[in-house]
Protein backbone atom coordinates (compact mmCIF):
# COMPACT_ATOMS: atom_id res chain seq x y z
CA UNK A 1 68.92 -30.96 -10.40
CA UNK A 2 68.06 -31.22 -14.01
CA UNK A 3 68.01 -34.50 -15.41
CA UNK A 4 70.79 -35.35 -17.68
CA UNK A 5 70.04 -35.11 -21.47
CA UNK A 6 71.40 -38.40 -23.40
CA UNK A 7 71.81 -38.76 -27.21
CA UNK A 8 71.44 -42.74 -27.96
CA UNK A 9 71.99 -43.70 -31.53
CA UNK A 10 72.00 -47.23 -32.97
CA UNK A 11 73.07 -49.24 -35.94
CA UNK A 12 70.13 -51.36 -37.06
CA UNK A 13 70.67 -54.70 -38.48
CA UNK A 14 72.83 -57.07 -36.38
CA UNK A 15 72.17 -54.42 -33.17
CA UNK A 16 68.58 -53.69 -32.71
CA UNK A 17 67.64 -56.89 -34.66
CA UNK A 18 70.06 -60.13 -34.88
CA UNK A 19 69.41 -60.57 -38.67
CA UNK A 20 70.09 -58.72 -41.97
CA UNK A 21 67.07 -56.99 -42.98
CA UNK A 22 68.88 -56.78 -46.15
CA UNK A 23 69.57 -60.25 -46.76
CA UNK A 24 66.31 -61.70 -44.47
CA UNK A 25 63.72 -60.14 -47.55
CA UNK A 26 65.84 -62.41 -50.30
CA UNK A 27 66.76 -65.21 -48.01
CA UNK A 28 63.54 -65.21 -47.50
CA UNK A 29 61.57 -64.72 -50.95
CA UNK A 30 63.65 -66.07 -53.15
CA UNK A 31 67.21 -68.32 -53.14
CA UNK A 32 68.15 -67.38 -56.18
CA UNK A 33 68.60 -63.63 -55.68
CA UNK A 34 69.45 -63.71 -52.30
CA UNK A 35 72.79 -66.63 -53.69
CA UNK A 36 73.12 -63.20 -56.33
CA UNK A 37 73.11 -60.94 -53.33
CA UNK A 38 76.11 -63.06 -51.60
CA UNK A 39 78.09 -63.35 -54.79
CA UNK A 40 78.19 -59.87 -55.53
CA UNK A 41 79.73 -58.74 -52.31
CA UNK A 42 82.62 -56.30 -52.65
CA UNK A 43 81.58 -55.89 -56.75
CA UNK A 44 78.68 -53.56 -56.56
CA UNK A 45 77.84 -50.99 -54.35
CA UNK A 46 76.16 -52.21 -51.58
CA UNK A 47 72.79 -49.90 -51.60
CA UNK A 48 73.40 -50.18 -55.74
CA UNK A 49 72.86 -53.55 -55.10
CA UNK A 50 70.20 -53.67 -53.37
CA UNK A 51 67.74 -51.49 -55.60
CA UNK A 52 68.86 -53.79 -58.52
CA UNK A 53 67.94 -56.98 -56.99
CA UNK A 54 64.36 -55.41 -56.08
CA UNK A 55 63.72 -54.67 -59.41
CA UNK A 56 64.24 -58.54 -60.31
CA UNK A 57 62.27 -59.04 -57.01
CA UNK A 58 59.78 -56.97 -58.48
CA UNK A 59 59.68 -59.22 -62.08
CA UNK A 60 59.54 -61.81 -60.23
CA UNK A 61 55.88 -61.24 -59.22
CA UNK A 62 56.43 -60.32 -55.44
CA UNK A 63 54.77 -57.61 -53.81
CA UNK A 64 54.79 -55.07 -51.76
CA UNK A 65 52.83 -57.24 -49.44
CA UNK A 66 54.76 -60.09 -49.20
CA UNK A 67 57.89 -57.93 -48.41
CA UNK A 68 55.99 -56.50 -45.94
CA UNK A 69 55.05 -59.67 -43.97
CA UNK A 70 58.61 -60.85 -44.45
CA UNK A 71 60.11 -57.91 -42.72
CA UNK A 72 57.33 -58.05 -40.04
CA UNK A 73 58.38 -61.49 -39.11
CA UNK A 74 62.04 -60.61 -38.11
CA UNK A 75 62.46 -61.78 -34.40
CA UNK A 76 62.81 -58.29 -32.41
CA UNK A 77 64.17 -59.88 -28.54
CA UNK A 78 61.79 -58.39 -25.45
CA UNK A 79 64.63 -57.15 -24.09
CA UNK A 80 66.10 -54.66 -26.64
CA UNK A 81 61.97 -53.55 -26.49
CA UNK A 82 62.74 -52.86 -22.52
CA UNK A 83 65.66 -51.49 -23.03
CA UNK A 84 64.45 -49.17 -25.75
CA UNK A 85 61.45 -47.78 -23.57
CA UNK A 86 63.25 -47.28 -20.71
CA UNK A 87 65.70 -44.98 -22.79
CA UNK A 88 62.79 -43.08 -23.61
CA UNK A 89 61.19 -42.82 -20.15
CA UNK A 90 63.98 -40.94 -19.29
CA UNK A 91 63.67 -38.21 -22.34
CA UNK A 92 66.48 -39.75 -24.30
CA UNK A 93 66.83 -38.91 -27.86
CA UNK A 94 66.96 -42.31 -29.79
CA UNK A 95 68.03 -42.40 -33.32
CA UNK A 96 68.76 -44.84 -35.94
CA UNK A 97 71.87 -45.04 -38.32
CA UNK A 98 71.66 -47.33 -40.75
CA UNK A 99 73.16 -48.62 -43.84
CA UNK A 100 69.49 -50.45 -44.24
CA UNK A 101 66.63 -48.16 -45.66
CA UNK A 102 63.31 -46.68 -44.53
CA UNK A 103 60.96 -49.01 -45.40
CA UNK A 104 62.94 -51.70 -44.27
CA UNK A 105 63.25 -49.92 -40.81
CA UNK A 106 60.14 -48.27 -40.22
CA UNK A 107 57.77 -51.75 -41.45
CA UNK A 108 59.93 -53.51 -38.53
CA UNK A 109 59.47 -50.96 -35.59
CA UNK A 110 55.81 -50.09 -36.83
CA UNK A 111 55.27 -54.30 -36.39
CA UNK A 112 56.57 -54.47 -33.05
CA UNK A 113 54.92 -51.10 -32.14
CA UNK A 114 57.75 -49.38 -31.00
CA UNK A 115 58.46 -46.82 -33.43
CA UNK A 116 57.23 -43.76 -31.82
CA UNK A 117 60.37 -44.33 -29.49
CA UNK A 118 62.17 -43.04 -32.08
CA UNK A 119 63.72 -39.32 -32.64
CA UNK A 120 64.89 -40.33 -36.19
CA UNK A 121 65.91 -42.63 -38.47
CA UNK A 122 68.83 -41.68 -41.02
CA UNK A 123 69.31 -44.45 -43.21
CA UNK A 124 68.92 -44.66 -47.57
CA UNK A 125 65.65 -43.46 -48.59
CA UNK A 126 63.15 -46.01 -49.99
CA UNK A 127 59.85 -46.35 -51.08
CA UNK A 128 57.33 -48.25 -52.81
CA UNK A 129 55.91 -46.91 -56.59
CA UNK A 130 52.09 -47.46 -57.63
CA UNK A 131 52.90 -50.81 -59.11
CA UNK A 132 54.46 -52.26 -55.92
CA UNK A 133 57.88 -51.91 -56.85
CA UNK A 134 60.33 -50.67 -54.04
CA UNK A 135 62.89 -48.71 -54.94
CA UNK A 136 66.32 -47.64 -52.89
CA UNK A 137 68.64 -44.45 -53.13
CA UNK A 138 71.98 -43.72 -51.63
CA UNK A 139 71.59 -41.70 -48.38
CA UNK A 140 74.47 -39.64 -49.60
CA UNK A 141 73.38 -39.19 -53.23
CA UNK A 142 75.89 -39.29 -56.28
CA UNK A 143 74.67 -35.75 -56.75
CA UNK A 144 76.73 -34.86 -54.19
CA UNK A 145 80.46 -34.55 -53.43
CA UNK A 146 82.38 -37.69 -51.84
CA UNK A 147 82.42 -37.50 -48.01
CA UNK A 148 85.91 -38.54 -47.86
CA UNK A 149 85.87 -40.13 -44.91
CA UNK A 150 89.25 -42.06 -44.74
CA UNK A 151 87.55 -44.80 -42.28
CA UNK A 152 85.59 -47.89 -43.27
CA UNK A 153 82.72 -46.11 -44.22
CA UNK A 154 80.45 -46.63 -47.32
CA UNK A 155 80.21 -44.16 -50.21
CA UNK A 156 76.69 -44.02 -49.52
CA UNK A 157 76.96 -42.85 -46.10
CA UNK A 158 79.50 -41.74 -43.64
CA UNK A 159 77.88 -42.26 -39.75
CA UNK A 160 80.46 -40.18 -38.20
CA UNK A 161 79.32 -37.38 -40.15
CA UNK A 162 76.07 -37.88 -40.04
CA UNK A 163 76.43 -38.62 -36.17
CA UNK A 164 78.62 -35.28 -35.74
CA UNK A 165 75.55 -32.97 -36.95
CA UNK A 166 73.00 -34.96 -34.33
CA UNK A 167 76.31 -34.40 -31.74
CA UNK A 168 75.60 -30.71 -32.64
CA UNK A 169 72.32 -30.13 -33.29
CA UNK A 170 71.49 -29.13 -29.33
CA UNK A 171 73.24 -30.09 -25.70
CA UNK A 172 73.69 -33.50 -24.91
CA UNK A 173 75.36 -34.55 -21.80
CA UNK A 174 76.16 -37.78 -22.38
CA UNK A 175 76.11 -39.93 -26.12
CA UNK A 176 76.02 -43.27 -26.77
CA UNK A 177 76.69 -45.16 -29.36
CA UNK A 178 75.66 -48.62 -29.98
CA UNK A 179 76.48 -51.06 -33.66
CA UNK A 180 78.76 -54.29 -34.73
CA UNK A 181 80.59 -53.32 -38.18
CA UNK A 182 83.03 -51.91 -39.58
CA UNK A 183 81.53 -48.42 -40.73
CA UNK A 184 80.05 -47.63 -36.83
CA UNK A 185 83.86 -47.52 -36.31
CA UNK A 186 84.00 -44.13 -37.76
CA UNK A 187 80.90 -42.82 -35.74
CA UNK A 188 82.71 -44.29 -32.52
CA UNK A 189 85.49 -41.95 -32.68
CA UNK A 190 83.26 -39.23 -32.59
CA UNK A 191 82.73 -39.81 -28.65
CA UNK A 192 84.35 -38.14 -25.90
CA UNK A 193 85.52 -39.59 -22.90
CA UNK A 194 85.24 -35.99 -21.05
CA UNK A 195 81.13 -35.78 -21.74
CA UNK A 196 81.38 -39.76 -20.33
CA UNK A 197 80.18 -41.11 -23.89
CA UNK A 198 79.99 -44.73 -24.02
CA UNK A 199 80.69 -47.25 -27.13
CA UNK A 200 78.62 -50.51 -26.87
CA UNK A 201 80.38 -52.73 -29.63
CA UNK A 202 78.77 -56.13 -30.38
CA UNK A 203 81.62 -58.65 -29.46
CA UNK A 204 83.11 -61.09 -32.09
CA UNK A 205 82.41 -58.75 -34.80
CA UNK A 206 84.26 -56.24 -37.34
CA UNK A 207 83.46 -53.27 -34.83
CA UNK A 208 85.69 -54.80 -32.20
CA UNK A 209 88.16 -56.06 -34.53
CA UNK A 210 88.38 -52.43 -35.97
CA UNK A 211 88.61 -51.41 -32.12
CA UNK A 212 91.24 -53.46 -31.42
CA UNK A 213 93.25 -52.43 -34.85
CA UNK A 214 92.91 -48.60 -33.92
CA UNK A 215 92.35 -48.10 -30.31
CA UNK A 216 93.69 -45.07 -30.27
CA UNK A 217 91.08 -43.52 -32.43
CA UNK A 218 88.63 -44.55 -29.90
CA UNK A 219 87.98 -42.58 -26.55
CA UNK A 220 84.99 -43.27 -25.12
CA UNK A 221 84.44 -45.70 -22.50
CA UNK A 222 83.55 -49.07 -24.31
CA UNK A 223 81.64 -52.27 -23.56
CA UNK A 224 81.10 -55.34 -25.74
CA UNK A 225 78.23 -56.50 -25.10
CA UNK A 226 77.02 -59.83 -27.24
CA UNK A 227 73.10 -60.24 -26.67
CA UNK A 228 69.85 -58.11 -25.84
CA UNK A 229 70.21 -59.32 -21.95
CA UNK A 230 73.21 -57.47 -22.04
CA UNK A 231 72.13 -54.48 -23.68
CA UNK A 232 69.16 -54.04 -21.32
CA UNK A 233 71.15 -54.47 -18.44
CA UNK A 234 73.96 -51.82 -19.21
CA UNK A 235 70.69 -49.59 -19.95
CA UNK A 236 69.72 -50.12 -16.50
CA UNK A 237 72.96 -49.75 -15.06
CA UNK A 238 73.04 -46.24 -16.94
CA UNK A 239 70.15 -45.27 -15.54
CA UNK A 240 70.60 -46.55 -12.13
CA UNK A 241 74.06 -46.13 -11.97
CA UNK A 242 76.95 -48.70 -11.98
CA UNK A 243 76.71 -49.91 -8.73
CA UNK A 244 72.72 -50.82 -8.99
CA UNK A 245 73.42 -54.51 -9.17
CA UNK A 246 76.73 -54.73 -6.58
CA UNK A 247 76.68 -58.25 -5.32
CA UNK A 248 74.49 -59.41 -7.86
CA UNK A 249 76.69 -59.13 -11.16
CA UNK A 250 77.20 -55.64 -11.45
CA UNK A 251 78.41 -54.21 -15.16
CA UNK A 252 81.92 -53.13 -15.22
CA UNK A 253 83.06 -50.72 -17.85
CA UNK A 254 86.24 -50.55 -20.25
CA UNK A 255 87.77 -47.80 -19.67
CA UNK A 256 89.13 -47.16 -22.99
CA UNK A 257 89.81 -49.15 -26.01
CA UNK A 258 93.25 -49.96 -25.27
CA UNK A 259 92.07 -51.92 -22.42
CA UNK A 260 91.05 -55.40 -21.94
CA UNK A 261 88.39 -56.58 -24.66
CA UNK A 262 87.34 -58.80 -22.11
CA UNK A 263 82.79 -59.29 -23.16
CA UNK A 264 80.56 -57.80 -20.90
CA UNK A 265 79.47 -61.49 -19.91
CA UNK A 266 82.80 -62.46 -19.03
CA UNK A 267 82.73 -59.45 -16.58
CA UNK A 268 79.86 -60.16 -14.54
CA UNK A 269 80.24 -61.09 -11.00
CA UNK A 270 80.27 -65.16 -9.83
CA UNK A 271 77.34 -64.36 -8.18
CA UNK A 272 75.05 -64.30 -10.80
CA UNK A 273 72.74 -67.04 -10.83
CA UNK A 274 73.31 -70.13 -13.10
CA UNK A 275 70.01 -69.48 -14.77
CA UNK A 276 71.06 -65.98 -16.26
CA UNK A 277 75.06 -67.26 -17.40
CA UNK A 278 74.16 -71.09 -18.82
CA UNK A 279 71.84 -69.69 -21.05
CA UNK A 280 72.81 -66.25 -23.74
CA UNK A 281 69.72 -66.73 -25.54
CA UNK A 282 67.24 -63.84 -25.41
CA UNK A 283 63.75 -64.10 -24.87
CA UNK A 284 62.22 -62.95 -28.48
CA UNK A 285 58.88 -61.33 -28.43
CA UNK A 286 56.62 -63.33 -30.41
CA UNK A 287 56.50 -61.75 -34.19
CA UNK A 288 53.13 -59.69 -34.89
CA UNK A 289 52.35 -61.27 -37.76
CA UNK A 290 49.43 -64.48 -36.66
CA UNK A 291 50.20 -66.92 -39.82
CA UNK A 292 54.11 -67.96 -41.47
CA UNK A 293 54.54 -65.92 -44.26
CA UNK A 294 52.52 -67.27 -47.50
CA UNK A 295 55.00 -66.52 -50.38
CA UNK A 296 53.43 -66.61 -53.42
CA UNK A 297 54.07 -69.71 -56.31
CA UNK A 298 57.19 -68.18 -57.13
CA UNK A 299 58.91 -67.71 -53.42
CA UNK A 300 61.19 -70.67 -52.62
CA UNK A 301 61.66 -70.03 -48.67
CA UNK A 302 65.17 -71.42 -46.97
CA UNK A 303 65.33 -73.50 -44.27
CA UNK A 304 66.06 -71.90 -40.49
CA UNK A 305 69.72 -73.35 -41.05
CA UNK A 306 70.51 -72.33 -44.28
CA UNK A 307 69.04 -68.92 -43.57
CA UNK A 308 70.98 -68.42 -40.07
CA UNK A 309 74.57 -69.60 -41.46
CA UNK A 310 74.68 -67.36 -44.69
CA UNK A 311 72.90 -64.14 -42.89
CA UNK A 312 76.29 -64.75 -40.51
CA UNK A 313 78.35 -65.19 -43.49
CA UNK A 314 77.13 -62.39 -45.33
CA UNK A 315 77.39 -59.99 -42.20
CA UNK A 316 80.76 -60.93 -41.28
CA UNK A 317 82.08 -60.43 -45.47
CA UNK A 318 79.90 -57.68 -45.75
CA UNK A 319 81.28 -55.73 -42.76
């Protein structure tokens, strides 16, 4: 019997990587942008935004090298890695749907090594000029009609439509879909609970809330899931079916969004060891990059504090 064919495809920042890769380069270069970059949430479009506040970036004498070892520093957990691999030992197709951009995306998985894991990566096209400059386009251009999607998606970029054409590009037997905001709501009601598609929604953020608002818009099988030990062990548990860790704190699945939006942690067994449910923190492969990041004169780096509270901030308004 054939092996079944799976389509995985993933949101990027806040589900392959807990941060913002978005707001990690300014947090992270310079606090005055990155205060600009909070302020002008809602005002300007979002990707807009973003290729503005490069060009100050830019004037501001950083380079394409320090946003480069910036991005390479972002924590990826050893655990999404294993998960990731394992998807691809078994012929998955693995792609990435992003409201991010290339560079961003690609500088990331190329640090950690992983991106050959990768079918593709659809997400607003970037790149650097001669001078060093980076500059950012809308994925869906303003050459182009309006999607029209009347879900929470971005002008720039619709993932349900986007994630329709990969649905339809060849057979899949099973698809998966895997983010934590708002606009991966529209790509999750793309699934169908017939072909056994799963939903794995981040819990505590604007994807479950959006869930819970329209449940009947969702009919895949969901689970919340709320760090990379989770994700890696409903991966297994796809793999080696459900009942692969009966005794010893096997996954149980929602069967539909208007079911209990109980976490995925909350519905492990009692059996599982005290080691594996006192502690929710993943293990975080050491970043690739030997030294901190040397910003030059100009870079005013925040503290790990002030840089974890408003990256949560900014996700949760942003979403």
């Amino acid at each position: 019997m054939a092996p079944l064919k799976r389509l995985f495809v993933f949101d990027f920042d806040w589900t392959l990587i807990d941060a913002d890769s978005d707001y990690f380069v300014f947090e992270h270069l310079n606090a005055e942008l990155s205060k600009i970059q909070l302020n002008s949430i809602g005002k300007v479009q979002w990707t807009d935004l973003q290729q503005r506040l490069l060009g100050e970036l830019f004037d501001r004498g950083i380079s394409k090298e320090d946003i480069e070892r910036t991005l390479s520093s972002i924590p990826f957990a050893s655990e999404r890695i294993e998960a990731l691999t394992l998807m691809k030992e078994h012929d998955s197709d693995l792609y990435i749907l992003s409201d991010a951009n290339t560079v961003y995306i690609e500088t990331i998985l190329k640090a950690y090594k992983i991106d050959h894991l990768f079918t593709g990566i659809l997400t607003n096209p970037a790149s650097f000029n001669p001078q060093g400059r980076l500059n950012v386009t809308r994925y869906h251009g303003l050459d182009k009609p309006p999607h029209q999607c009347q879900l929470p998606c971005e002008p720039n970029l619709c993932k349900g439509l986007e994630l329709q054409k990969l649905i339809d590009s060849q057979h899949y037997d099973q698809v998966i879909y895997m983010g934590d905001a708002s606009n991966d709501f529209c790509p999750s009601t793309r699934l169908l609970r017939e072909r056994g598609d799963l939903v794995l929604a981040r819990q505590g953020l604007s994807l479950e809330q959006r869930i819970k608002e329209r449940p009947e818009l969702v009919q895949a099988e969901i689970i919340y899931w709320q760090d990379a030990k989770d994700v890696l062990e409903v991966t297994q548990d796809i793999f080696y079916g459900r009942d692969r860790l009966s005794g010893a704190g096997g996954v149980k699945l929602i069967s539909s969004a208007a079911s209990s939006t109980t976490s995925l942690s909350t519905m492990v067994e009692s059996t599982v060891t005290s080691s594996s449910t006192t502690s929710s923190a993943s293990s975080v492969v050491d970043s690739p990059i030997d030294d901190q990041v040397e910003p030059s004169s100009s870079v005013k780096v925040l503290s790990a504090v002030e840089s974890s509270d408003s990256k949560m901030f900014a996700q949760a308004v942003k979403a």
